[in-house]
C-alpha atoms as a PDB file:
ATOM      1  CA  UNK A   1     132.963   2.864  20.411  1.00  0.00           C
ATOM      2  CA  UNK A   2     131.373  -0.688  19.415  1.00  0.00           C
ATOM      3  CA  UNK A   3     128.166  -1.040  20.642  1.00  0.00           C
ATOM      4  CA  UNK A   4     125.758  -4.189  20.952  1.00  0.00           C
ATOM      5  CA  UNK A   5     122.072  -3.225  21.034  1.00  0.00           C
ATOM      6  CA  UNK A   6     121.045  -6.763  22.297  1.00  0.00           C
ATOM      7  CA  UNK A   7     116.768  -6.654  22.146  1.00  0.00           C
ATOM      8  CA  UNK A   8     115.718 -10.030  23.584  1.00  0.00           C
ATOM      9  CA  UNK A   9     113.024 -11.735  20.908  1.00  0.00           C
ATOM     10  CA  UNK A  10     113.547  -9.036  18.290  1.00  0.00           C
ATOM     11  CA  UNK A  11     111.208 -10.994  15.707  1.00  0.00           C
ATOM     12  CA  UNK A  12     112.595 -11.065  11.712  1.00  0.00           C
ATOM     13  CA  UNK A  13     109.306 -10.854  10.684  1.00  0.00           C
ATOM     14  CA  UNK A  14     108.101  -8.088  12.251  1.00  0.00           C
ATOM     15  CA  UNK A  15     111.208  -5.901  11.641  1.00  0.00           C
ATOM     16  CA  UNK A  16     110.202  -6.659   8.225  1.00  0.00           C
ATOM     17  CA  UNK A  17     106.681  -5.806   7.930  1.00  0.00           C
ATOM     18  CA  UNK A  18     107.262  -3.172  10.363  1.00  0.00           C
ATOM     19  CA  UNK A  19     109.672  -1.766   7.797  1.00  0.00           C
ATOM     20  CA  UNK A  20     112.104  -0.780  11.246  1.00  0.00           C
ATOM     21  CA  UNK A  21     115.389   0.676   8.878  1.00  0.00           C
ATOM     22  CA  UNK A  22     117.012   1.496  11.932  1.00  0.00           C
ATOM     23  CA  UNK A  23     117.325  -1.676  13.335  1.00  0.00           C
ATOM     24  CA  UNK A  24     117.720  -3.478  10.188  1.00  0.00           C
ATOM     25  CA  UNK A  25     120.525  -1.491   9.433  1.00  0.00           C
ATOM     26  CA  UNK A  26     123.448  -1.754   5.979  1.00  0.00           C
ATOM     27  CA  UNK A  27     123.225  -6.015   6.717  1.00  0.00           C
ATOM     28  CA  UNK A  28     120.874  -7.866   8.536  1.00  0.00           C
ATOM     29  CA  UNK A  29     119.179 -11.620   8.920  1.00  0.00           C
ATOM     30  CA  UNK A  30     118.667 -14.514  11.153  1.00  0.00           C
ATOM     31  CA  UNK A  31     120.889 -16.191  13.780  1.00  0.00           C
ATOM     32  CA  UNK A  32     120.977 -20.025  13.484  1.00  0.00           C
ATOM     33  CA  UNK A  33     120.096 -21.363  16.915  1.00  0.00           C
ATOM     34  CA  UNK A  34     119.711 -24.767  15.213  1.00  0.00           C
ATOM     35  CA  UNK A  35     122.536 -25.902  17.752  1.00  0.00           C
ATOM     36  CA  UNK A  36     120.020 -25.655  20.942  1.00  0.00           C
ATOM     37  CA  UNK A  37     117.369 -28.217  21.704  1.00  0.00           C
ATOM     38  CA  UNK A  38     115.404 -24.764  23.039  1.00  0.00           C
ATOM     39  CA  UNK A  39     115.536 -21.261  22.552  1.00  0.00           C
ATOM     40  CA  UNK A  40     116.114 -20.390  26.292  1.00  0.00           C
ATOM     41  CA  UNK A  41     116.741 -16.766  26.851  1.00  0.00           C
ATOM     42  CA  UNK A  42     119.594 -17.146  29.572  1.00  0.00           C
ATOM     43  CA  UNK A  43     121.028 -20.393  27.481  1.00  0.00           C
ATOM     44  CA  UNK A  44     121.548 -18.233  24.068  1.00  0.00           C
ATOM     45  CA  UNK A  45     122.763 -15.353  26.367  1.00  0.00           C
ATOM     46  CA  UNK A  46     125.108 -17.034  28.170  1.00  0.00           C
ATOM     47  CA  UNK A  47     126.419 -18.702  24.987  1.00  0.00           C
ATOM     48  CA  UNK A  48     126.868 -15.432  23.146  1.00  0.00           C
ATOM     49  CA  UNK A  49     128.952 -13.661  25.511  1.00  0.00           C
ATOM     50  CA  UNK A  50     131.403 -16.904  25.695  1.00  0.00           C
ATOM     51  CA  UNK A  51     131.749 -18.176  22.401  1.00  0.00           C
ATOM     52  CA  UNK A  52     130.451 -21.302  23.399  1.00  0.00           C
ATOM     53  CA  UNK A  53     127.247 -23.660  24.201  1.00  0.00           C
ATOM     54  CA  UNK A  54     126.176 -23.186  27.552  1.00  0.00           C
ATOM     55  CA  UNK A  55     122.922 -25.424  27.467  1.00  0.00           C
ATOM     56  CA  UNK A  56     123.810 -28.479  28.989  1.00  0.00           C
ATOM     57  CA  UNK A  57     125.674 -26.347  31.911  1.00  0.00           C
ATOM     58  CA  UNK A  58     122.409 -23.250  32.210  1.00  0.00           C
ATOM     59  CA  UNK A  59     119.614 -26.182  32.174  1.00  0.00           C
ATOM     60  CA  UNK A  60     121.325 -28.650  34.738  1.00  0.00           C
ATOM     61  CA  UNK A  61     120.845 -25.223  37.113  1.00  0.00           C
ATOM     62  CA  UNK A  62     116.883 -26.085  36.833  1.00  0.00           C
ATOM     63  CA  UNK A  63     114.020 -23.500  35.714  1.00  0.00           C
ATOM     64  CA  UNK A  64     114.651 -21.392  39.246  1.00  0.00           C
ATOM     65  CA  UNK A  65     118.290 -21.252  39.495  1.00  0.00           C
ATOM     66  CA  UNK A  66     119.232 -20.714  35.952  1.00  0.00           C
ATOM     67  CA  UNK A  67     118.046 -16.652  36.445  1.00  0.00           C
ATOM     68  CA  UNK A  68     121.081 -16.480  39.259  1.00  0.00           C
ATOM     69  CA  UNK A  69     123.816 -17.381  36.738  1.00  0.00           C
ATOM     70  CA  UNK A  70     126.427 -14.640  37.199  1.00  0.00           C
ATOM     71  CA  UNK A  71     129.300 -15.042  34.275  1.00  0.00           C
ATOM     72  CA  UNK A  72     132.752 -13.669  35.436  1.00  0.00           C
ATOM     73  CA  UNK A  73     133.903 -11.140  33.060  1.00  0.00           C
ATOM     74  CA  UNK A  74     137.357 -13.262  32.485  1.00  0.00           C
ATOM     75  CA  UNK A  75     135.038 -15.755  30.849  1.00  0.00           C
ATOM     76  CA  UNK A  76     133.555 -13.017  28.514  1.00  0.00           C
ATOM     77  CA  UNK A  77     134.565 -11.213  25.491  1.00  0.00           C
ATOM     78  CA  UNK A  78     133.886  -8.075  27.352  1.00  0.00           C
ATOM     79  CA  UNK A  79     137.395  -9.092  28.979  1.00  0.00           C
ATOM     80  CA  UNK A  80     138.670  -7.595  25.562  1.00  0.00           C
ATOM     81  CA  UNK A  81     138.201  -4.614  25.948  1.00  0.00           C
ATOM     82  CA  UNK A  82     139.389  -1.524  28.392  1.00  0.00           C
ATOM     83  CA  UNK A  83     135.887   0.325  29.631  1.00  0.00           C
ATOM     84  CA  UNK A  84     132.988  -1.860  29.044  1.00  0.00           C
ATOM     85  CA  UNK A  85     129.858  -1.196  29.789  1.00  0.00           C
ATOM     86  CA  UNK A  86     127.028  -4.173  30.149  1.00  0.00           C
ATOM     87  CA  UNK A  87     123.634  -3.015  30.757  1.00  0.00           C
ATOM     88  CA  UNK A  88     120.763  -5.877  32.458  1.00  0.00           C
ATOM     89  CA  UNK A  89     122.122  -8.669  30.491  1.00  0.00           C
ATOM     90  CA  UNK A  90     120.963 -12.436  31.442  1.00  0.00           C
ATOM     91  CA  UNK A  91     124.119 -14.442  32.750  1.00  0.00           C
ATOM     92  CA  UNK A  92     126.044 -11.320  33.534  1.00  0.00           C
ATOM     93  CA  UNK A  93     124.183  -8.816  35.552  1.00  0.00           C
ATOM     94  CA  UNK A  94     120.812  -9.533  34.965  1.00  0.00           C
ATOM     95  CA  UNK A  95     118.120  -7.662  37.562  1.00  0.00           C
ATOM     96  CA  UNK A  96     116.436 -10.508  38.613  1.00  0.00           C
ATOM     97  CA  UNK A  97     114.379  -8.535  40.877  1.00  0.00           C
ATOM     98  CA  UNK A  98     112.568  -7.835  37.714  1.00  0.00           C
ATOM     99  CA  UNK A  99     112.360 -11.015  35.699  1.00  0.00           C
ATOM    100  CA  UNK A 100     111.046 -12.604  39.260  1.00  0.00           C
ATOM    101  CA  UNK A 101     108.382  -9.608  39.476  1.00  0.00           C
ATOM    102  CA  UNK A 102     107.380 -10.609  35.910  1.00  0.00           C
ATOM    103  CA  UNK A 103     107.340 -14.133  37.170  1.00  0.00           C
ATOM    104  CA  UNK A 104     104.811 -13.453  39.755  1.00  0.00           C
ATOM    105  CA  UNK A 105     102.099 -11.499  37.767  1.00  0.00           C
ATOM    106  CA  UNK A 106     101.990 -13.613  34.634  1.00  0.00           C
ATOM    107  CA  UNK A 107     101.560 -16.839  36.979  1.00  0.00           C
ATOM    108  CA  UNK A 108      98.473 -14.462  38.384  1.00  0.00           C
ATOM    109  CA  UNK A 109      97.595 -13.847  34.908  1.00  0.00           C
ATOM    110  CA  UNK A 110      97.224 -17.244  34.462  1.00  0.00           C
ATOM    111  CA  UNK A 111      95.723 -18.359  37.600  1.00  0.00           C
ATOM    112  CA  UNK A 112      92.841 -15.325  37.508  1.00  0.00           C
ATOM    113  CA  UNK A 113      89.063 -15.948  36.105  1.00  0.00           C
ATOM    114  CA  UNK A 114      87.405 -13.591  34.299  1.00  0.00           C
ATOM    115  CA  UNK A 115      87.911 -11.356  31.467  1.00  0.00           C
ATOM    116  CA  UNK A 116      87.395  -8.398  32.805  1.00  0.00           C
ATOM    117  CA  UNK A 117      90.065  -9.607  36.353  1.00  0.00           C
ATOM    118  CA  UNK A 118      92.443 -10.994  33.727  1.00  0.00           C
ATOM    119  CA  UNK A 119      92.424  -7.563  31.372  1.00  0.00           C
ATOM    120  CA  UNK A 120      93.784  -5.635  34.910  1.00  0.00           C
ATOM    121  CA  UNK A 121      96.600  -8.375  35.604  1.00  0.00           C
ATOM    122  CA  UNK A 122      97.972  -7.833  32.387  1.00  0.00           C
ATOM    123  CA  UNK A 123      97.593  -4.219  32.239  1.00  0.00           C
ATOM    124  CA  UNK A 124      99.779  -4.654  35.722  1.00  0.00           C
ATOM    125  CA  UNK A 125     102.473  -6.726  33.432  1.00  0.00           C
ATOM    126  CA  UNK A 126     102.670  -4.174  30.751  1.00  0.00           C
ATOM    127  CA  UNK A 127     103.335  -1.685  33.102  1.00  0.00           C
ATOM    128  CA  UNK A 128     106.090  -3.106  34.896  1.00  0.00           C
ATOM    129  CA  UNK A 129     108.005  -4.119  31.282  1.00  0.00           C
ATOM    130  CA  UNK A 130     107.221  -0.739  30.173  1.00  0.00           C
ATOM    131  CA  UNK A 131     108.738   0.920  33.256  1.00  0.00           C
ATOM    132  CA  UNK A 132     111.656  -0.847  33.027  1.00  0.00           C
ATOM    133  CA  UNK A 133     111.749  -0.651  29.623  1.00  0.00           C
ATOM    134  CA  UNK A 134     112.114   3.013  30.449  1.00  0.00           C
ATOM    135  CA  UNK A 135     114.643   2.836  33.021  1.00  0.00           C
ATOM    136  CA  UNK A 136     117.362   1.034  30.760  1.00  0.00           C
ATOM    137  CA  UNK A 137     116.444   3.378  28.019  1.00  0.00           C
ATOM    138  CA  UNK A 138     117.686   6.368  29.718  1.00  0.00           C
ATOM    139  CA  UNK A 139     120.853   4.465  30.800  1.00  0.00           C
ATOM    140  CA  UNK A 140     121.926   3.511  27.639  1.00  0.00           C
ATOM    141  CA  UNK A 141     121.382   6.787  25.925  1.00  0.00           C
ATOM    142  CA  UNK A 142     123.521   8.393  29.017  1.00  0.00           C
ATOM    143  CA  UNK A 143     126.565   5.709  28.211  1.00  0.00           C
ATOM    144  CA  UNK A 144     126.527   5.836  24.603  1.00  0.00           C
ATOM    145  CA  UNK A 145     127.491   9.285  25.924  1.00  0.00           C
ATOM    146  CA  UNK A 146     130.197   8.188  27.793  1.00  0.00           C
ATOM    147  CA  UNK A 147     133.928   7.203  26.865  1.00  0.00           C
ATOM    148  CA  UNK A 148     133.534   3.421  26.667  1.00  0.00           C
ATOM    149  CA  UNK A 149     135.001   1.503  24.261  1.00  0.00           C
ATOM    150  CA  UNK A 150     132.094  -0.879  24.500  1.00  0.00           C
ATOM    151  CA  UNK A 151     128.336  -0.687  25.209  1.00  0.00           C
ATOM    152  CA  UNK A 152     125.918  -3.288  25.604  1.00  0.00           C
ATOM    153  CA  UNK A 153     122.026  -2.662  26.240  1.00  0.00           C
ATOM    154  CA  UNK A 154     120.154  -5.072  27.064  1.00  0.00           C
ATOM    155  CA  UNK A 155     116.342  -4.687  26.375  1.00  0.00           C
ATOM    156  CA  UNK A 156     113.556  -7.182  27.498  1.00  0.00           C
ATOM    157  CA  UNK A 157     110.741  -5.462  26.444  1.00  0.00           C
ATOM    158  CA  UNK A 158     109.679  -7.003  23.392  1.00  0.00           C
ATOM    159  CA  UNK A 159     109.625 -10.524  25.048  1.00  0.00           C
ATOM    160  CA  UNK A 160     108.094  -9.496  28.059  1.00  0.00           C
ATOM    161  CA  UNK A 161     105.310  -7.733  26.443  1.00  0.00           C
ATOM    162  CA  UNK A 162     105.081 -10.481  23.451  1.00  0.00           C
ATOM    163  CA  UNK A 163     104.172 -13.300  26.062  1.00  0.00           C
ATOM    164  CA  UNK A 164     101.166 -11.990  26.756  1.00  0.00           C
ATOM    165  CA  UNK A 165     100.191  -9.710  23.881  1.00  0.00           C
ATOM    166  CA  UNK A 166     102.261 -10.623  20.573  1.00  0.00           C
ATOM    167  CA  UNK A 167      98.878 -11.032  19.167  1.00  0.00           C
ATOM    168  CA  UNK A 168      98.232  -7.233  19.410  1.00  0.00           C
ATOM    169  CA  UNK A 169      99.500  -5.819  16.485  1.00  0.00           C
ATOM    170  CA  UNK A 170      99.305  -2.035  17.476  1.00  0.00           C
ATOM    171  CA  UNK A 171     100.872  -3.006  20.297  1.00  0.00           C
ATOM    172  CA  UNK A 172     103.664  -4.605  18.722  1.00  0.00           C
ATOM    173  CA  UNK A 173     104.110  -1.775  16.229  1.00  0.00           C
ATOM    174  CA  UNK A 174     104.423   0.607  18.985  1.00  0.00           C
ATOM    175  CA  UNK A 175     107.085  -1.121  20.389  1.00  0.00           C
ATOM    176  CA  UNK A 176     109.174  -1.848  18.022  1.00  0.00           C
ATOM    177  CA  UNK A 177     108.801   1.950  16.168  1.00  0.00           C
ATOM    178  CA  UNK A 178     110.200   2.495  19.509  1.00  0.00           C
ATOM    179  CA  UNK A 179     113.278   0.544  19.491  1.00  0.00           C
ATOM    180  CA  UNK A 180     113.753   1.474  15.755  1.00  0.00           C
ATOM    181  CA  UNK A 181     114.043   4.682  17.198  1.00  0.00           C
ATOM    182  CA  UNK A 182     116.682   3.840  20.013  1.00  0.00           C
ATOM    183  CA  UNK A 183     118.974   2.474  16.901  1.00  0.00           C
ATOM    184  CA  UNK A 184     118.519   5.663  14.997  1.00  0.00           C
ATOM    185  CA  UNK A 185     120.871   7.550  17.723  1.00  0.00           C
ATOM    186  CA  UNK A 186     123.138   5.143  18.154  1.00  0.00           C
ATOM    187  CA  UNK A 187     126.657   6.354  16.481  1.00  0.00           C
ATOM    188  CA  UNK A 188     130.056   3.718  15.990  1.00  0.00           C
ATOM    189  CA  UNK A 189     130.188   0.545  14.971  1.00  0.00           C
ATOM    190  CA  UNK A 190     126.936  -1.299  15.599  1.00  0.00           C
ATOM    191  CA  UNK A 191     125.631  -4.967  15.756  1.00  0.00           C
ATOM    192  CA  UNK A 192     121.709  -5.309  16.526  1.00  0.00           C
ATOM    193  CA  UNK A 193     121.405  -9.179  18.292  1.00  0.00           C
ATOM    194  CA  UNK A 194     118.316 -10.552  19.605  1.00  0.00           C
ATOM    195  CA  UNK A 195     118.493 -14.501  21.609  1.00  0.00           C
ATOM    196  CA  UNK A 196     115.418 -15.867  19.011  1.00  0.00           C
ATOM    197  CA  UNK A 197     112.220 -14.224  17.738  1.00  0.00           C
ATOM    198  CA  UNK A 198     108.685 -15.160  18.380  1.00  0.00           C
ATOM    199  CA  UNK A 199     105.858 -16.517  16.608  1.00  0.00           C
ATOM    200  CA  UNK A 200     102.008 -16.000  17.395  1.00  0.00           C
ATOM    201  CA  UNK A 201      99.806 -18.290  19.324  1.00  0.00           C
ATOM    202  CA  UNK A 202      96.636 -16.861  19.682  1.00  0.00           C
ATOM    203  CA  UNK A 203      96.930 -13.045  21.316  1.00  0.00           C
ATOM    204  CA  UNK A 204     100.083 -14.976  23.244  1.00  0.00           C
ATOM    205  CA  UNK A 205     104.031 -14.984  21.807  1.00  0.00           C
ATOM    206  CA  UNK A 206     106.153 -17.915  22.192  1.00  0.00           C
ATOM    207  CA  UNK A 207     110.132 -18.059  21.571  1.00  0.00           C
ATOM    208  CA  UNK A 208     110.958 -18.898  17.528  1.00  0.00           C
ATOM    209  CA  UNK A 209     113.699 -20.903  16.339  1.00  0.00           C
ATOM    210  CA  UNK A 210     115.521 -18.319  14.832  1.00  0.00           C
ATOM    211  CA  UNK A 211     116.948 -14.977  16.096  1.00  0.00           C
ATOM    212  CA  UNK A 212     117.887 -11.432  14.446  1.00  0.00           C
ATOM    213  CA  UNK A 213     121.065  -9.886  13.484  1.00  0.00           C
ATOM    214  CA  UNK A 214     122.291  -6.757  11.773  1.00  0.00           C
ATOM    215  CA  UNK A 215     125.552  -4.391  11.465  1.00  0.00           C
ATOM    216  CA  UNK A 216     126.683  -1.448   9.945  1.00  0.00           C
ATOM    217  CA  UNK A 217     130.103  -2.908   8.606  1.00  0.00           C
ATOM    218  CA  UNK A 218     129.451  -6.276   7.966  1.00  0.00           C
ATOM    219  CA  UNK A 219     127.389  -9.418   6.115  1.00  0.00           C
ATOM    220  CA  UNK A 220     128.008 -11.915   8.308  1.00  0.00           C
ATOM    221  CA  UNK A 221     125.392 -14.410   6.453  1.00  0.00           C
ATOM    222  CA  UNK A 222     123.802 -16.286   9.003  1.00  0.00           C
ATOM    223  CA  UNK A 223     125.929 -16.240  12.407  1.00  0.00           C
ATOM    224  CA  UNK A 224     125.852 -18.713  14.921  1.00  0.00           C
ATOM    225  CA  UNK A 225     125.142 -16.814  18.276  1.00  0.00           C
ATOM    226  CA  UNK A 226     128.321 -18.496  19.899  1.00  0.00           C
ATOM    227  CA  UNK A 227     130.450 -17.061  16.434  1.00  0.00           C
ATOM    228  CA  UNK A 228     129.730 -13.340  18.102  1.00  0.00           C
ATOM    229  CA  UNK A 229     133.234 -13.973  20.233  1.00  0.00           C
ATOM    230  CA  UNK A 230     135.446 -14.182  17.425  1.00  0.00           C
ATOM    231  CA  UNK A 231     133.634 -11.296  15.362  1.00  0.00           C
ATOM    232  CA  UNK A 232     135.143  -8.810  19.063  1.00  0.00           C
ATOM    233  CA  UNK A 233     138.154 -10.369  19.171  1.00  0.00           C
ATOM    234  CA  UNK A 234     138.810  -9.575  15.239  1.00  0.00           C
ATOM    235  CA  UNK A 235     137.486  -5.898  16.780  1.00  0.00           C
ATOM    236  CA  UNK A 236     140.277  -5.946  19.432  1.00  0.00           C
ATOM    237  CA  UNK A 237     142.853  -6.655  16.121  1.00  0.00           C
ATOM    238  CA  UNK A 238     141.170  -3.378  13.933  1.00  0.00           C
ATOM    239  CA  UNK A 239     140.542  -5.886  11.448  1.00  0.00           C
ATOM    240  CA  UNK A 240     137.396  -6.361  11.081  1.00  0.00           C
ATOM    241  CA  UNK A 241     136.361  -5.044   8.246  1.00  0.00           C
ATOM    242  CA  UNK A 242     135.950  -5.634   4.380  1.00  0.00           C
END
């Protein structure tokens, strides 16, 4: 099985300080995103599973519309393979149910006064990410157990959270000892991928201009996120290794 444990704003940094083995795995460093303008979550996505930059095409869709993009799988590298499994990724089968629910709070976040009113909106954030965080946990441990010759997990949880609280260190820490410890159990050939990382601004997180990469077989240096479709379709020949 070849799995992709794709953690959306997985920051270099922090797997660093944080010491996360797991994730960091045999090989690991930053993407080069230099080729966006931004580092758009559903752009880098969308570009990753095609092999090619979807910018202009994601941001002519607007702010709105973007989050309904729906890739066929023909246009995918997932099309190489027999039994895929794609879990919650952005472009492919994304819940937007939940990235709109997000939406809605951290606009109330934003438009409440008062510390006190403010500290209960985001405690109603957290929960949500954490909830779903949850949910795709438990379905990605159940189809690594599966017969699939490919898994992909998507997990939002670390820029969810991060907009509103990257400034929180023990917050931070917790998650990310906790998807250290979703990469400890994972068995097979492995690539950790995040879109881009995020840097501090005040207690908030925005997007950085970088992203994170590791495997268990390979250096690949420092990867473009659209070079990710040639890496599977070496997989697909058994030749991917040194």
């Amino acid at each position: 099985m070849i799995v992709v444990y794709a953690v959306d704003a997985l920051e270099y940094r922090l797997v660093e300080e944080f010491n996360c083995i797991n994730l960091k795995q045999e090989f690991y460093g930053k993407t080069d995103i230099s080729e966006f303008s931004e580092p758009r979550t559903m752009v880098l996505w969308s570009s990753f599973m095609t092999g090619k930059n979807k910018e202009e095409e994601i941001l002519a869709k607007g702010d709105k519309e973007m989050w309904n993009t729906r890739i066929g799988v023909e246009e995918t590298f997932f099309s190489l393979f027999d039994d895929p499994l794609i879990l919650d990724l952005p472009g492919f089968n994304y819940e937007k149910e939940q990235h709109d629910k997000e939406r809605v709070i951290l606009k109330k976040f934003f438009d409440t006064d008062g510390k006190e009113a403010k500290e209960a909106v985001r405690k109603e954030y957290n929960s949500l990410s954490f909830e779903h965080h949850r949910k795709i946990k438990g379905e990605f441990k159940t189809a690594l157990k599966e017969d699939h010759d490919f898994v992909l997990g998507y997990f939002s949880v670390a820029d969810v959270i991060g907009h509103l609280n990257f400034g929180n260190r023990t917050l931070m820490k917790m998650i990310y000892s906790d998807l250290d410890e979703i990469a400890s159990g994972i068995d097979g050939d492995l690539i950790v991928l995040s879109d881009h990382g995020m840097e501090k601004i005040g207690i908030f997180g925005d997007h950085s201009n970088h992203g994170f990469w590791s495997t268990n077989f390979r250096d690949l240096i420092r990867p473009k996120i659209t070079d990710f479709y040639g890496l599977f379709e070496e997989f697909e020949d058994r030749q991917y290794r040194k």
